[in-house]
C-alpha atoms as a PDB file:
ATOM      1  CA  UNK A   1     -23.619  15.675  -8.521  1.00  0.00           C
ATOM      2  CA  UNK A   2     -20.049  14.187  -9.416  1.00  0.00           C
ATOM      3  CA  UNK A   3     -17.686  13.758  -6.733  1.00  0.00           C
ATOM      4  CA  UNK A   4     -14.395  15.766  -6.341  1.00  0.00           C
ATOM      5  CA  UNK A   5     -11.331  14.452  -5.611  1.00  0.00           C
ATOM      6  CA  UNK A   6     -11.319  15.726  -2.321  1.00  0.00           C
ATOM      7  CA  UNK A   7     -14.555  14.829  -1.847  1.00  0.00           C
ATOM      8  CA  UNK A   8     -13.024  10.918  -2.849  1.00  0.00           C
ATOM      9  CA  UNK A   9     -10.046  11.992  -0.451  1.00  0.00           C
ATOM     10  CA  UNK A  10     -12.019  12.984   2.506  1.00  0.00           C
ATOM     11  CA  UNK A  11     -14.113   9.409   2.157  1.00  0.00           C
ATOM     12  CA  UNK A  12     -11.083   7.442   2.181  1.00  0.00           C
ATOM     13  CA  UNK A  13      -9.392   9.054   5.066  1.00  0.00           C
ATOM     14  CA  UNK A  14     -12.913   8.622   6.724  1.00  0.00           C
ATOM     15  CA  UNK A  15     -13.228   5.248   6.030  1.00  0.00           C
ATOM     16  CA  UNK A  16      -9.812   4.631   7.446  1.00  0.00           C
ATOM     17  CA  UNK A  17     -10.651   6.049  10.944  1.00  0.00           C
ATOM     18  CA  UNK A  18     -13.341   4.247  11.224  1.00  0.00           C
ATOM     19  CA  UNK A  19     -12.402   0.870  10.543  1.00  0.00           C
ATOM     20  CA  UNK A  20      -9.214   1.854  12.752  1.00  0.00           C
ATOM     21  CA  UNK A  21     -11.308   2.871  15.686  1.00  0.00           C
ATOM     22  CA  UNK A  22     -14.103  -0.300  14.970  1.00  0.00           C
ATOM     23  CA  UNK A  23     -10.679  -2.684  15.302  1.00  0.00           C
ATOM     24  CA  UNK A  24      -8.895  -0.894  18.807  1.00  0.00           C
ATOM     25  CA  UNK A  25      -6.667   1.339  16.446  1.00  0.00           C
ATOM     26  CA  UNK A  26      -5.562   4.458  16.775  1.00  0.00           C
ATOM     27  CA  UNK A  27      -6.325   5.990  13.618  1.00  0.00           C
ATOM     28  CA  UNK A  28      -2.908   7.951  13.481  1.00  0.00           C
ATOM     29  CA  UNK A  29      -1.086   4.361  13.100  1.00  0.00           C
ATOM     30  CA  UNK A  30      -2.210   4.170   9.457  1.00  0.00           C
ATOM     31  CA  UNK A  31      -0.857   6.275   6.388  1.00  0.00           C
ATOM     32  CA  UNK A  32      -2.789   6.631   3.252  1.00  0.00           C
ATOM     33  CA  UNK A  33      -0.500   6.628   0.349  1.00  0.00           C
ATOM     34  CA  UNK A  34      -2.204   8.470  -2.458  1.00  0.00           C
ATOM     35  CA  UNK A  35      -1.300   6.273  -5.634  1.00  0.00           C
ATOM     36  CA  UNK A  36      -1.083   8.390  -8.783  1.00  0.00           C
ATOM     37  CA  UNK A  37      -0.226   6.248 -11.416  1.00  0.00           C
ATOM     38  CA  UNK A  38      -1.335   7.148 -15.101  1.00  0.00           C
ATOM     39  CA  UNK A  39      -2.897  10.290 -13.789  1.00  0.00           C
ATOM     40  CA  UNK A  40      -2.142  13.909 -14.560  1.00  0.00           C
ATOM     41  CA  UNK A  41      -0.143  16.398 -12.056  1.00  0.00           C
ATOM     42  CA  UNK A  42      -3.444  18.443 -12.168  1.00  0.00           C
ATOM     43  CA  UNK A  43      -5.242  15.426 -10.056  1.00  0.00           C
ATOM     44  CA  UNK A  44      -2.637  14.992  -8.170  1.00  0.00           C
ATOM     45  CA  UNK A  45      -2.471  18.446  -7.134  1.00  0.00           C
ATOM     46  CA  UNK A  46      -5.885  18.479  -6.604  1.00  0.00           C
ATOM     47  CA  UNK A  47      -5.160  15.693  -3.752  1.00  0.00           C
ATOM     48  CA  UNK A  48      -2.708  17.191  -2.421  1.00  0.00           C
ATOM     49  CA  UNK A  49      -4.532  20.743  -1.977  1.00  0.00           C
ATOM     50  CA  UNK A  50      -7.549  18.778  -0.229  1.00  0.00           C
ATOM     51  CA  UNK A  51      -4.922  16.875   2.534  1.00  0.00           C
ATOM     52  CA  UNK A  52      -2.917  13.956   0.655  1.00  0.00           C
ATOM     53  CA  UNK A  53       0.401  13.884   2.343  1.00  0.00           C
ATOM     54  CA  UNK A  54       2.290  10.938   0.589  1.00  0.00           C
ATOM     55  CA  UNK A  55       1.715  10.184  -2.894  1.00  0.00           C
ATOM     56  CA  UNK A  56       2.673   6.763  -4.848  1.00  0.00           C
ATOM     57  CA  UNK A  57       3.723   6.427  -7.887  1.00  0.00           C
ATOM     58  CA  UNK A  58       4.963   2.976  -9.742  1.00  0.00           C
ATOM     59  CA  UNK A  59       6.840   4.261 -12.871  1.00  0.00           C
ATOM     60  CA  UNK A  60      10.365   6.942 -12.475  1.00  0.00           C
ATOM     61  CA  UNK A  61      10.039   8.496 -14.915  1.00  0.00           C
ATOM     62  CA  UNK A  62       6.601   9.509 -14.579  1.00  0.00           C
ATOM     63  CA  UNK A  63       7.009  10.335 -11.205  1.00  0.00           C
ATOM     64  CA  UNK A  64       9.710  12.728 -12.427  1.00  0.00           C
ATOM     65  CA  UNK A  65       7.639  14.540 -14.466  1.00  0.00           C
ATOM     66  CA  UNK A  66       5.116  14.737 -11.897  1.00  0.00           C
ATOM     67  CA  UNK A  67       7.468  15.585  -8.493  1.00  0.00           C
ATOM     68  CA  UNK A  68       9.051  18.915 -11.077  1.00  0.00           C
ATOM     69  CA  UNK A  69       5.365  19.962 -12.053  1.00  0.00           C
ATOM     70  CA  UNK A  70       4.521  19.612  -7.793  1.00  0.00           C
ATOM     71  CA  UNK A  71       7.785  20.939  -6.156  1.00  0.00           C
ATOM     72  CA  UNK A  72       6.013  23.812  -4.647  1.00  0.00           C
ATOM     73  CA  UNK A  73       3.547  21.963  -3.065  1.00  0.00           C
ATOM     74  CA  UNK A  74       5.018  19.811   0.570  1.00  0.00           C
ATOM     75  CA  UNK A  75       4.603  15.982   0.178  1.00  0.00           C
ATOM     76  CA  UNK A  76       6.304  12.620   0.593  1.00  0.00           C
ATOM     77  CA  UNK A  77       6.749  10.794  -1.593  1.00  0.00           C
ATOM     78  CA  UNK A  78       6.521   7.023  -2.194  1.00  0.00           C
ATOM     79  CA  UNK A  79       8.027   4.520  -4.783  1.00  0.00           C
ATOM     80  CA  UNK A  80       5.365   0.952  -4.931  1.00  0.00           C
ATOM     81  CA  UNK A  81       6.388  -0.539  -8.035  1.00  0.00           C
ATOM     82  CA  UNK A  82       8.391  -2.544  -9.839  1.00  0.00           C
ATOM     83  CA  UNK A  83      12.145  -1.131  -9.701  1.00  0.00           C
ATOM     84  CA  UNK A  84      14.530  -1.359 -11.961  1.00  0.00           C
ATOM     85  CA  UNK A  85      18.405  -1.693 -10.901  1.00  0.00           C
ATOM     86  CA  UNK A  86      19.286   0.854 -13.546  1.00  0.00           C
ATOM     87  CA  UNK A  87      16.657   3.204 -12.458  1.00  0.00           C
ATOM     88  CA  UNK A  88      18.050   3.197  -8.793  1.00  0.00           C
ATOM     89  CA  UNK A  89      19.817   6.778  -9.112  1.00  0.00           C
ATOM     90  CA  UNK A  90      16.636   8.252  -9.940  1.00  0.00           C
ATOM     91  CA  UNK A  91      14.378   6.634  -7.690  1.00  0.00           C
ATOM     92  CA  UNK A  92      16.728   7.679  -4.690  1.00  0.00           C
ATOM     93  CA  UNK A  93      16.605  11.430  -5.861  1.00  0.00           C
ATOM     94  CA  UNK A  94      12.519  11.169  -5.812  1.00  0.00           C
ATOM     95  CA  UNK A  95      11.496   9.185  -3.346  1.00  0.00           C
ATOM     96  CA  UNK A  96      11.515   9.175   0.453  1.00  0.00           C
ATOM     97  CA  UNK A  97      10.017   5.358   1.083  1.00  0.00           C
ATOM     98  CA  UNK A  98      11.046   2.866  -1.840  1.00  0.00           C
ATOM     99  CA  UNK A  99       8.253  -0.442  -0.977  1.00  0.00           C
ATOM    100  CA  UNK A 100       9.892  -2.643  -3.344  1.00  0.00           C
ATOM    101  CA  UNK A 101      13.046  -4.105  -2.640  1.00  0.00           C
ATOM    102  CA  UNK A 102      13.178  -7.472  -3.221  1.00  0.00           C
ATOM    103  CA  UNK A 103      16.518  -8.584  -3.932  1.00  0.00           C
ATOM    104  CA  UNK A 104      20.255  -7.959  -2.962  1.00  0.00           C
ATOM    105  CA  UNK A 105      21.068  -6.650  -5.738  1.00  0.00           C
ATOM    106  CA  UNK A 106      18.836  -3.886  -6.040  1.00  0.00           C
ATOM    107  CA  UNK A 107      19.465  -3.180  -2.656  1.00  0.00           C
ATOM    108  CA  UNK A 108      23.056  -2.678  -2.996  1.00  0.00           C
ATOM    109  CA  UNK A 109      22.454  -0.044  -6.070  1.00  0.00           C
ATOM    110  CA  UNK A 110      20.211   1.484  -3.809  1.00  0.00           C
ATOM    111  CA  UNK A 111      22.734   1.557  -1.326  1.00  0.00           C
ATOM    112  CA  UNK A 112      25.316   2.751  -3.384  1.00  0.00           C
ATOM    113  CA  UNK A 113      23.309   5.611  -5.034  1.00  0.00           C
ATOM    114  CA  UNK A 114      22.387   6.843  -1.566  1.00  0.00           C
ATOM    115  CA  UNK A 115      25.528   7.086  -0.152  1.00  0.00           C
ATOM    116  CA  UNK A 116      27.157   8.716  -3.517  1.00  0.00           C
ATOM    117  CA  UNK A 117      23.752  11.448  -2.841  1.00  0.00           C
ATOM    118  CA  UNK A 118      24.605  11.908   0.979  1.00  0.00           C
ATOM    119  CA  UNK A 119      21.223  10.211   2.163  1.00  0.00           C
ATOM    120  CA  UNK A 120      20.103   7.156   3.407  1.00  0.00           C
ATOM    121  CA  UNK A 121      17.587   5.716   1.679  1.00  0.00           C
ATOM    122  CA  UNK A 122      14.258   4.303   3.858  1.00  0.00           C
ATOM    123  CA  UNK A 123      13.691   0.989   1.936  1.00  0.00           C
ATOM    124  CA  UNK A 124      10.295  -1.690   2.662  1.00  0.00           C
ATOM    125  CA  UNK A 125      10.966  -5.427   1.918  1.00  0.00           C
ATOM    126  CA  UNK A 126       8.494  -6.602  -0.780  1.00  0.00           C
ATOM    127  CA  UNK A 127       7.119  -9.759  -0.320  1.00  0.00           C
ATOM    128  CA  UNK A 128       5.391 -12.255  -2.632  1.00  0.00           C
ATOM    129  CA  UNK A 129       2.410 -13.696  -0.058  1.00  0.00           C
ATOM    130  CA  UNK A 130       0.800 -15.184  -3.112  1.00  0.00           C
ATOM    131  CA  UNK A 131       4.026 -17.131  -5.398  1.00  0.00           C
ATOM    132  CA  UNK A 132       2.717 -15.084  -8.250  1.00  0.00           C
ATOM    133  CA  UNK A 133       4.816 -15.728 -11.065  1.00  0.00           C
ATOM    134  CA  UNK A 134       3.507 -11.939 -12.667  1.00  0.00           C
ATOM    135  CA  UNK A 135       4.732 -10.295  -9.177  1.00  0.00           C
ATOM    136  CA  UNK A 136       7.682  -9.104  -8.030  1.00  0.00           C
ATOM    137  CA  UNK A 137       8.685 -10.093  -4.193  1.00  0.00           C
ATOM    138  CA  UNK A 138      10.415 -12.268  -2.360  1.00  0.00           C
ATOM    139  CA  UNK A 139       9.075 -15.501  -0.728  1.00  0.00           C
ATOM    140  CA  UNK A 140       8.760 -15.667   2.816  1.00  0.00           C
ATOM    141  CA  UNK A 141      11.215 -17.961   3.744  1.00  0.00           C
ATOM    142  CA  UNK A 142      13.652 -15.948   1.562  1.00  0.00           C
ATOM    143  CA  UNK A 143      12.486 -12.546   3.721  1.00  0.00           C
ATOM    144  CA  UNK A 144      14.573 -13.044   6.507  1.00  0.00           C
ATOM    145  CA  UNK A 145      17.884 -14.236   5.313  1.00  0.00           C
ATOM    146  CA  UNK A 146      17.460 -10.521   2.837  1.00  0.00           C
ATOM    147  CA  UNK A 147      16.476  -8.812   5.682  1.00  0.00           C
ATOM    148  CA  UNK A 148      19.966  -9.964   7.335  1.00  0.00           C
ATOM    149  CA  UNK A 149      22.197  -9.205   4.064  1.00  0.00           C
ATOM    150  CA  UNK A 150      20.353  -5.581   3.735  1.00  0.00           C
ATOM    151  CA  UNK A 151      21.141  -5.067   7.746  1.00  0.00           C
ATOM    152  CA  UNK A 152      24.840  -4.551   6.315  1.00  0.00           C
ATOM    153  CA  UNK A 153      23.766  -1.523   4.043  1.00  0.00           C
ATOM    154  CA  UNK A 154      24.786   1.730   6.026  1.00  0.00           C
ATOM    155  CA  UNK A 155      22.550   3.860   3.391  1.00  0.00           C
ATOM    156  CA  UNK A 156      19.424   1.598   3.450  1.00  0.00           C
ATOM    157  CA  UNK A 157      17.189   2.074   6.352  1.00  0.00           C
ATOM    158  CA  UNK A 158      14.754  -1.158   6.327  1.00  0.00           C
ATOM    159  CA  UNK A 159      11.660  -0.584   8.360  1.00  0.00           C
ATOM    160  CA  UNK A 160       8.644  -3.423   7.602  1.00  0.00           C
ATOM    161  CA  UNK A 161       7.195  -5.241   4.571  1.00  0.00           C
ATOM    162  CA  UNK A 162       4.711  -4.661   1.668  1.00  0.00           C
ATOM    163  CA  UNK A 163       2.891  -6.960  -0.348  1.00  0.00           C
ATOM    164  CA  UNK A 164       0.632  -7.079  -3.393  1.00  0.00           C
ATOM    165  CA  UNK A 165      -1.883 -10.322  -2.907  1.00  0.00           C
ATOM    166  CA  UNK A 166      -3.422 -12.105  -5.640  1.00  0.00           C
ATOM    167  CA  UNK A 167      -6.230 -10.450  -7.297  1.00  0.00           C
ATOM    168  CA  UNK A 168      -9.925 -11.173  -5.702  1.00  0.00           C
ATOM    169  CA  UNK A 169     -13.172 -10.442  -5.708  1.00  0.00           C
ATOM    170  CA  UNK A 170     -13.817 -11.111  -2.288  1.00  0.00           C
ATOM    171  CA  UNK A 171     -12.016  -8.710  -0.283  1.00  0.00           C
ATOM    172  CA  UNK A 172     -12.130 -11.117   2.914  1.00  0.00           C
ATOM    173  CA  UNK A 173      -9.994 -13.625  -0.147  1.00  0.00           C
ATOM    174  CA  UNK A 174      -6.924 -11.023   1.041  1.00  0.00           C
ATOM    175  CA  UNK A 175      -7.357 -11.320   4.866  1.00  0.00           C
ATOM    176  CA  UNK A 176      -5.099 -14.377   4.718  1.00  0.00           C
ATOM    177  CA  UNK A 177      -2.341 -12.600   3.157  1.00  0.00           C
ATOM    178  CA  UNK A 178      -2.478  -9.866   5.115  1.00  0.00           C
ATOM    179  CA  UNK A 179      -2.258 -11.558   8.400  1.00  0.00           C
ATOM    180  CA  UNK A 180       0.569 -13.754   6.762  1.00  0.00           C
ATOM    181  CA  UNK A 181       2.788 -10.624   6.211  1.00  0.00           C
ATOM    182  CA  UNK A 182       2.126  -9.288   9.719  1.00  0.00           C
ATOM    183  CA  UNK A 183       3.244 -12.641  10.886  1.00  0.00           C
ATOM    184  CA  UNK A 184       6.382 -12.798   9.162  1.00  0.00           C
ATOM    185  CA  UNK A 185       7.073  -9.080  10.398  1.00  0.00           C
ATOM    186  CA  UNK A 186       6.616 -10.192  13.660  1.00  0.00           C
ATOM    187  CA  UNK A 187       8.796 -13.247  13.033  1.00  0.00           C
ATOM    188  CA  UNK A 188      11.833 -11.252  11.368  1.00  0.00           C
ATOM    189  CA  UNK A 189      11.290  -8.184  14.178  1.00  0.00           C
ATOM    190  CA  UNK A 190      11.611 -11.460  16.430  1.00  0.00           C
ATOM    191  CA  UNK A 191      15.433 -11.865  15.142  1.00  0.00           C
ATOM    192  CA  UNK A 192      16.562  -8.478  16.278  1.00  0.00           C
ATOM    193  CA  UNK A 193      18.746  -8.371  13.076  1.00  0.00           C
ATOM    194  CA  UNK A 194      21.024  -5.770  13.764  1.00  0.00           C
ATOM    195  CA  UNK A 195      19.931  -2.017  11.924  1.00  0.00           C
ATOM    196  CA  UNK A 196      16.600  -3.996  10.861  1.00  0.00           C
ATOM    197  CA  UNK A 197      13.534  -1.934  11.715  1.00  0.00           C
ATOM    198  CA  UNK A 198       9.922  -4.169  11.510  1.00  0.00           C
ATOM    199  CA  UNK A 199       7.023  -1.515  11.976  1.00  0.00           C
ATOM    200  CA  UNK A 200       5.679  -0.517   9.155  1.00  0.00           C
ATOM    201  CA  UNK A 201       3.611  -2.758   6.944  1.00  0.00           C
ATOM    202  CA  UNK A 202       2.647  -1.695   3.070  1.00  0.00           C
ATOM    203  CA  UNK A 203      -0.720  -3.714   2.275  1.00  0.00           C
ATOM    204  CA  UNK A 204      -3.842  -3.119   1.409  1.00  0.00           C
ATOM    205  CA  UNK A 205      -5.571  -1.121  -1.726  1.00  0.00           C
ATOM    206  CA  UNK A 206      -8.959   0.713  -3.041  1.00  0.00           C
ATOM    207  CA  UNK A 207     -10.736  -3.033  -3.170  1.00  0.00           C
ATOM    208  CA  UNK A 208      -9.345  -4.448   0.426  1.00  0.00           C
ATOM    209  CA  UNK A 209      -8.342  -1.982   2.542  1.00  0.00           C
ATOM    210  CA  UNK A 210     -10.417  -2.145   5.028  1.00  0.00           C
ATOM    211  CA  UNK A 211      -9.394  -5.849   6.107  1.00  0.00           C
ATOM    212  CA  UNK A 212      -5.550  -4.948   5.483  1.00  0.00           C
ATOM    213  CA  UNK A 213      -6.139  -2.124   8.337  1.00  0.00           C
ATOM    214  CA  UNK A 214      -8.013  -4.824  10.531  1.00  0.00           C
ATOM    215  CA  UNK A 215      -4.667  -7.033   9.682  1.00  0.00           C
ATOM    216  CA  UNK A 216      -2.226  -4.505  10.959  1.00  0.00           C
ATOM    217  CA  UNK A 217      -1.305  -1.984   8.036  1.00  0.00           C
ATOM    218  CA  UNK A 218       0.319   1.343   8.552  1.00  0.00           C
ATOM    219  CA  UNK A 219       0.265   2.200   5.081  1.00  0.00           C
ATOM    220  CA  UNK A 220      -2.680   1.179   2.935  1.00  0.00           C
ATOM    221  CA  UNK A 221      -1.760   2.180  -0.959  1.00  0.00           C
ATOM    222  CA  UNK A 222      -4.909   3.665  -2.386  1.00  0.00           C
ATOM    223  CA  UNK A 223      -5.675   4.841  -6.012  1.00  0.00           C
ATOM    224  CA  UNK A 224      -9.021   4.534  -8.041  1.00  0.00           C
ATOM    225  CA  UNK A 225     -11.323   5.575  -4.480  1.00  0.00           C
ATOM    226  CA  UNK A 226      -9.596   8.795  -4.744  1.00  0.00           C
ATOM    227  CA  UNK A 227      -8.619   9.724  -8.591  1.00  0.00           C
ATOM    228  CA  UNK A 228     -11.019   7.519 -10.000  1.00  0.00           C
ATOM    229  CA  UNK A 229     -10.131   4.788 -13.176  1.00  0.00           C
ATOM    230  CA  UNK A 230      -7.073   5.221 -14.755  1.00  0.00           C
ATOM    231  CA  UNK A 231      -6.426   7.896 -16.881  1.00  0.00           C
END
């Protein structure tokens, strides 16, 4: 018999517990983000009725379309890819937690679009852990000196990190990069830059989850265990 999306749902958050528990974690500490991108509102919803609380999405406009279809149904939700400086009014209208600033300059649209919509926009710092030329992010020795020019921002809320590692086919090929970006939270948290925040951390996805939670995610991004391949 084919599996439901909540049926898909219910193994992920399982899976999550358990690998939280099997590493000394409380399994509260980690968020599932349910990533919808290139599905329908329909599957979506679906998640959502079985227990998905945040859901991802990587394109605006898309997401638009999806948050009016899903306004009567209570979620958070989640911007994790690439953003545009242009698309910055939108994305501060939709989204609660924006994963992927990675310069000044899109921070300061974001700041500006926040304060102009009474709001202050919770922000992540992306970071590149792999020097991908294809990937947005900043490098780790550029995290810190952004992290002190967004501490300026009085609509941007920074509070941790996310990162997209290189493609693998090992899982355990991610462990490295995941216990690279805890490190450089630590490091930055470390600084006590003034209005900086360093808890969360954004890693982690269907293939590698399970060592990003072992590495100290609180928010593991996960789309094709739940909804399937794209649609």
């Amino acid at each position: 018999m084919n599996s439901t999306i909540a049926d898909r749902l219910h193994e992920v958050q399982a899976r999550m517990a358990m690998i939280a528990r099997r590493c000394g974690r409380r399994p509260e500490e980690i968020q599932l983000v349910a990533v919808g991108k290139t599905h329908r509102a329909e599957a979506i919803e679906a998640a959502m009725a079985a227990g998905a609380t945040i859901i991802g999405e990587n394109y605006v406009q898309e997401a638009r379309d999806k948050f009016a279809a899903l306004s009567h149904r209570p979620a958070a939700w989640h911007f994790i890819g690439h953003l545009q400086t242009n698309k910055a009014k939108y994305a501060v209208r939709l989204f609660e937690l924006i994963h992927t600033v990675d310069s000044l300059k899109l921070a300061e649209e974001l700041n500006r679009q926040a304060g102009k919509a009474g709001k202050i926009q919770r922000v992540l710092i992306q970071v590149n852990t792999g020097g991908e030329k294809s990937k947005s992010g900043v490098t780790a020795e550029q995290a810190p000196a952004l992290a002190r020019e967004l501490s300026g921002l009085e609509h941007l809320k920074v509070e941790g990190l996310m990162a997209i590692p290189p493609y693998f086919n090992d899982p355990e090929a991610s462990r490295p990069h995941f216990a690279a970006l805890r490190e450089l939270r630590d490091r930055i948290a470390a600084l006590a830059i003034p209005g900086i925040e360093m808890q969360a951390l954004s890693m982690g996805m269907t293939g590698d989850f399970e060592a990003a939670i072992e590495e100290g995610a609180t928010l593991v991004r996960i789309g094709s265990a739940i909804f399937g391949a794209r649609a």
